[in-house]
Each structure stands twice: as structure tokens, then as C-alpha cells.
N, C-alpha and C. Protein backbone atom coordinates (compact mmCIF):
# COMPACT_ATOMS: atom_id res chain seq x y z
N UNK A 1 3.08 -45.99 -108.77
CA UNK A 1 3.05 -44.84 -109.64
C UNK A 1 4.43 -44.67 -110.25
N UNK A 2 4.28 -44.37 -111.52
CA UNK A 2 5.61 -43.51 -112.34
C UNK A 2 5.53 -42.96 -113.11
N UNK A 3 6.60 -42.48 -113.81
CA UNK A 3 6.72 -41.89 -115.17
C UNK A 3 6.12 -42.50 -116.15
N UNK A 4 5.59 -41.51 -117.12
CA UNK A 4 5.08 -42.45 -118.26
C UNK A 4 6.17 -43.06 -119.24
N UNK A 5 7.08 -42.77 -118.89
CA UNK A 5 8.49 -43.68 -119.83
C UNK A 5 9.27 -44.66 -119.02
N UNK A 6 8.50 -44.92 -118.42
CA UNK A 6 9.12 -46.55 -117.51
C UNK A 6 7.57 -47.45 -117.83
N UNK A 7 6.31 -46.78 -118.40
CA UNK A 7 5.86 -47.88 -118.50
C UNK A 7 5.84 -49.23 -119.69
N UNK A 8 6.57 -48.87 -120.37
CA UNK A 8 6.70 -50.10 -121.23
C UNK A 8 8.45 -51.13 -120.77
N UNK A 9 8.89 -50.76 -120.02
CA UNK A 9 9.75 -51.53 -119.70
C UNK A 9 9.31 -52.19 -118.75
N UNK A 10 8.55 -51.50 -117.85
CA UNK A 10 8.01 -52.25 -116.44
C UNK A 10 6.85 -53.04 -116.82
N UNK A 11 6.25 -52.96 -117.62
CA UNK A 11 5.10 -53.55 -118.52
C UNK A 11 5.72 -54.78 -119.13
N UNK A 12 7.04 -54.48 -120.44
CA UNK A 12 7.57 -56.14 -120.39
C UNK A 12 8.04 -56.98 -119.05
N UNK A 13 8.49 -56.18 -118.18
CA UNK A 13 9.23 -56.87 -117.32
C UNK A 13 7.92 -57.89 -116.41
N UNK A 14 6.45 -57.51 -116.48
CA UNK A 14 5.82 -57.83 -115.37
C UNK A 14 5.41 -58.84 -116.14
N UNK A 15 4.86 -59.03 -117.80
CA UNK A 15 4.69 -60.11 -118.32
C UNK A 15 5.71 -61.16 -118.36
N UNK A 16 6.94 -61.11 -118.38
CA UNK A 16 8.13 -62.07 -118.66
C UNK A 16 8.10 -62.83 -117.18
N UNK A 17 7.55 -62.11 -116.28
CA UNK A 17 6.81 -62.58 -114.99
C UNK A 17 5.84 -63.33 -114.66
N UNK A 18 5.16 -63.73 -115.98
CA UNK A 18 3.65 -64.34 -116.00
C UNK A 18 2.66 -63.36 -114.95
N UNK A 19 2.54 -62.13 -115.29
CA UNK A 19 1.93 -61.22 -114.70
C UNK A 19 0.28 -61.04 -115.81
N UNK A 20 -0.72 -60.79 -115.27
CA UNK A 20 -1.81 -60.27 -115.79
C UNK A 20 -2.06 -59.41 -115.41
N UNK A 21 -2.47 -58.36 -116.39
CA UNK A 21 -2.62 -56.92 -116.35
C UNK A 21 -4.21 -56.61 -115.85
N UNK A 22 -4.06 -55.92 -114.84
CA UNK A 22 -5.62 -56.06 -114.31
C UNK A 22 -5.81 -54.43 -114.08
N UNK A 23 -5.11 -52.82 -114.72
CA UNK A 23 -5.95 -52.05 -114.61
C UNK A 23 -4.33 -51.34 -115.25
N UNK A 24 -4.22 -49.97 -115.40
CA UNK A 24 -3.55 -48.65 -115.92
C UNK A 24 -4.52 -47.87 -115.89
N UNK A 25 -3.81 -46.82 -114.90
CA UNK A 25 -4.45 -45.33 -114.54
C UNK A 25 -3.52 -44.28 -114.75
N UNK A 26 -4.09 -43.54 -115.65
CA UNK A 26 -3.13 -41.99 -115.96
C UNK A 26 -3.60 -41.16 -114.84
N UNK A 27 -2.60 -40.61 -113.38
CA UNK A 27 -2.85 -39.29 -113.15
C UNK A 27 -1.85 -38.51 -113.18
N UNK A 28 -2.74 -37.77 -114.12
CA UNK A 28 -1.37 -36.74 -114.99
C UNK A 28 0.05 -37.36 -115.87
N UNK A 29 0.77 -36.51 -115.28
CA UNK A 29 2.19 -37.46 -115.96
C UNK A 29 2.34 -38.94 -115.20
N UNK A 30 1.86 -39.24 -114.41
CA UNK A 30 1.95 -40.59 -113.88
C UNK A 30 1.41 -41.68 -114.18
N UNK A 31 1.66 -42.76 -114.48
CA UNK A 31 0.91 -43.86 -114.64
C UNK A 31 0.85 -45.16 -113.31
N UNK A 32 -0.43 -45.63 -113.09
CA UNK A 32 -0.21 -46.75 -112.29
C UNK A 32 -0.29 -48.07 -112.52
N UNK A 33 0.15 -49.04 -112.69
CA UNK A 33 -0.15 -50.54 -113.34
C UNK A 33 -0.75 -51.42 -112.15
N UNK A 34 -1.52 -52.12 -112.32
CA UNK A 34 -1.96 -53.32 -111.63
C UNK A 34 -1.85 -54.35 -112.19
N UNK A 35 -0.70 -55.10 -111.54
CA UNK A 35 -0.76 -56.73 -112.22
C UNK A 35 -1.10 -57.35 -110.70
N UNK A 36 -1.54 -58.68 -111.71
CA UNK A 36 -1.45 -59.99 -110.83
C UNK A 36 -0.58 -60.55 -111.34
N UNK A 37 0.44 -61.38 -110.55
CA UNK A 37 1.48 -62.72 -110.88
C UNK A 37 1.76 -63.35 -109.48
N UNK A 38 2.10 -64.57 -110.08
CA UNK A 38 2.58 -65.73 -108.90
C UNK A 38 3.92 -65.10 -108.39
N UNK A 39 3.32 -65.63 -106.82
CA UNK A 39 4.71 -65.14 -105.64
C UNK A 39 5.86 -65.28 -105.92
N UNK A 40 5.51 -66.59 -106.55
CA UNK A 40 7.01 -67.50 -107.08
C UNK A 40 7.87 -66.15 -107.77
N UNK A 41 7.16 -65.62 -108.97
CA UNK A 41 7.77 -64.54 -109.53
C UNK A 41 8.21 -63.69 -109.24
N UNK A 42 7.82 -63.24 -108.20
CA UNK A 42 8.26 -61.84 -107.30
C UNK A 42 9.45 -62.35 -106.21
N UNK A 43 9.36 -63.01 -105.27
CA UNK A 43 10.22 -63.73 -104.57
C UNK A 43 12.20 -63.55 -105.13
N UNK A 44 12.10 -64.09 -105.80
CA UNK A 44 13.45 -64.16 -106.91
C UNK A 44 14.27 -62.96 -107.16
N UNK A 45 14.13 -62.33 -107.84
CA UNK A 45 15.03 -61.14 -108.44
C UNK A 45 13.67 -59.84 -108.76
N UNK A 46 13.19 -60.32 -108.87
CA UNK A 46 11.62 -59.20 -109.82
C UNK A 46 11.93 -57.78 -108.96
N UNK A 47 12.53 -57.35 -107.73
CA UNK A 47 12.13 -56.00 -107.34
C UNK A 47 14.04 -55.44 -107.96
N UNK A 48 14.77 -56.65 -107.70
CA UNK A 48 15.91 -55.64 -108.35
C UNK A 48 15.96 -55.88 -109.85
N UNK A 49 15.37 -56.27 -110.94
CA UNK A 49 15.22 -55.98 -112.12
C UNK A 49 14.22 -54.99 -112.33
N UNK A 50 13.21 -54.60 -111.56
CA UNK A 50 12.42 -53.58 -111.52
C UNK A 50 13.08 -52.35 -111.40
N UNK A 51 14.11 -52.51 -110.26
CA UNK A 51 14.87 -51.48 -110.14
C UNK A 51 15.48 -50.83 -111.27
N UNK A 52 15.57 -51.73 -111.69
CA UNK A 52 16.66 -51.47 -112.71
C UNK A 52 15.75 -50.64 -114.32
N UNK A 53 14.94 -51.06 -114.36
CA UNK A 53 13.93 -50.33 -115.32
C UNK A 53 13.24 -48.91 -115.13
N UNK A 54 12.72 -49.00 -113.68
CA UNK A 54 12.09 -47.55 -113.46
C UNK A 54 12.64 -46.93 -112.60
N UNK A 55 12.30 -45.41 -111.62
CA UNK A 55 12.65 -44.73 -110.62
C UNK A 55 12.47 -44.79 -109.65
N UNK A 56 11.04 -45.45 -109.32
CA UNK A 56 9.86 -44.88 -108.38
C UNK A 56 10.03 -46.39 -107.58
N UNK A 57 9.64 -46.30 -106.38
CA UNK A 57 9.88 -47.79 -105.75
C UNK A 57 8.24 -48.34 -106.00
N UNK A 58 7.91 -49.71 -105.80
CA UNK A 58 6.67 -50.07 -106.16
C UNK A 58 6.48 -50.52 -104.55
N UNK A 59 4.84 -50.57 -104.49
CA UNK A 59 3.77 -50.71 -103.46
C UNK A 59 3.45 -52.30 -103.82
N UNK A 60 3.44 -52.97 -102.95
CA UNK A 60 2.40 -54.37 -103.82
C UNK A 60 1.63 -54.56 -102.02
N UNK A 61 0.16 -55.27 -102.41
CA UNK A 61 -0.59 -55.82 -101.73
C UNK A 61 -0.68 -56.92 -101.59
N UNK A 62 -0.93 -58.25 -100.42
CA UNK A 62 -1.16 -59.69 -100.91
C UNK A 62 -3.29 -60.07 -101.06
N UNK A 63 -3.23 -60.88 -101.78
CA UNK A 63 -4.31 -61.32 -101.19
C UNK A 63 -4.54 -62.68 -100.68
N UNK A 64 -5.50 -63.23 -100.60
CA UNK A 64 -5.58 -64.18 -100.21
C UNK A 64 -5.59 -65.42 -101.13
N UNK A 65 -5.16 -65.10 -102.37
CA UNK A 65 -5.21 -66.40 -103.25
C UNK A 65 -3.88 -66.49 -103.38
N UNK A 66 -3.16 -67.21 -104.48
CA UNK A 66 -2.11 -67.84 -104.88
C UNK A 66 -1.20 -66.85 -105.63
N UNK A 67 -1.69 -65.71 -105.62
CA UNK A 67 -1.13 -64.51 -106.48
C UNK A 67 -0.88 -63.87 -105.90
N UNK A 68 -0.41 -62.84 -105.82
CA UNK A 68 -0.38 -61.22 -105.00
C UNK A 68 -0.44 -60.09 -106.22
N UNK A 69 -1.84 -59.15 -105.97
CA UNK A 69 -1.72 -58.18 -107.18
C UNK A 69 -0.80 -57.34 -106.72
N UNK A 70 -0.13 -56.65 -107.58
CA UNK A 70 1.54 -56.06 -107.68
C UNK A 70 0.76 -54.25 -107.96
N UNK A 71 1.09 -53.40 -107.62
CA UNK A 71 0.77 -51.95 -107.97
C UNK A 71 1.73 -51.06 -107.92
N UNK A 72 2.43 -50.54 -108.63
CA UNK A 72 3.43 -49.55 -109.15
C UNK A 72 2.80 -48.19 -108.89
């Protein structure tokens, strides 16, 4: 979850990730993103350039394939 003015930075940042966008939910002033992207991507730098874009710390889940969907 965040602000609705971190979502277009956190939005480029998850594509430049090879991220696929798999849902956005408005509650209220908040927005939530669901991507999928490869581990590879996340692993690296992705939570402190995240940092660096929004406020809110992010949640991610794994699953059992080659991806892990990511949820803000």
C-alpha cells in the first residue's frame, strides 16, 4: 500500500524490473500494485531503489514458480 503519488514512480521502477502488472487497487487515498518479476530482479538493489521512490515499506509473497508476485 501507498500514496497515490508514489504510484507512478514505483510503477516505472517495477517495469525497468521486467515486472508485469497483475492488479491496482484504490482504497481510498491508497493504492496497491501487484506485480510479477523475476527474483533475479528483486535480489540486487530493487528494495533500496524502491526506497528511494516511495514511503511505505513493501510486502512481497513467493510462489512457487520462477517469479515472486511483489505487492506494495
Amino acid at each position: 500500500m501507498m500514496p497515490q503519488d508514489y504510484v507512478g514512480p514505483v510503477m516505472t521502477l517495477a517495469n525497468l524490473k521486467r515486472g508485469n502488472q497483475l492488479n491496482m487497487a484504490y482504497h481510498g487515498k491508497q493504492v496497491m500494485l501487484t506485480y510479477e518479476m523475476p527474483l533475479a530482479e528483486i535480489v540486487l538493489d530493487f528494495f533500496d531503489k524502491l526506497r528511494a521512490c516511495r514511503a511505505a515499506m513493501p510486502r512481497w509473497t513467493t510462489s512457487s514458480r520462477s517469479t515472486a508476485p511483489l505487492t506494495w
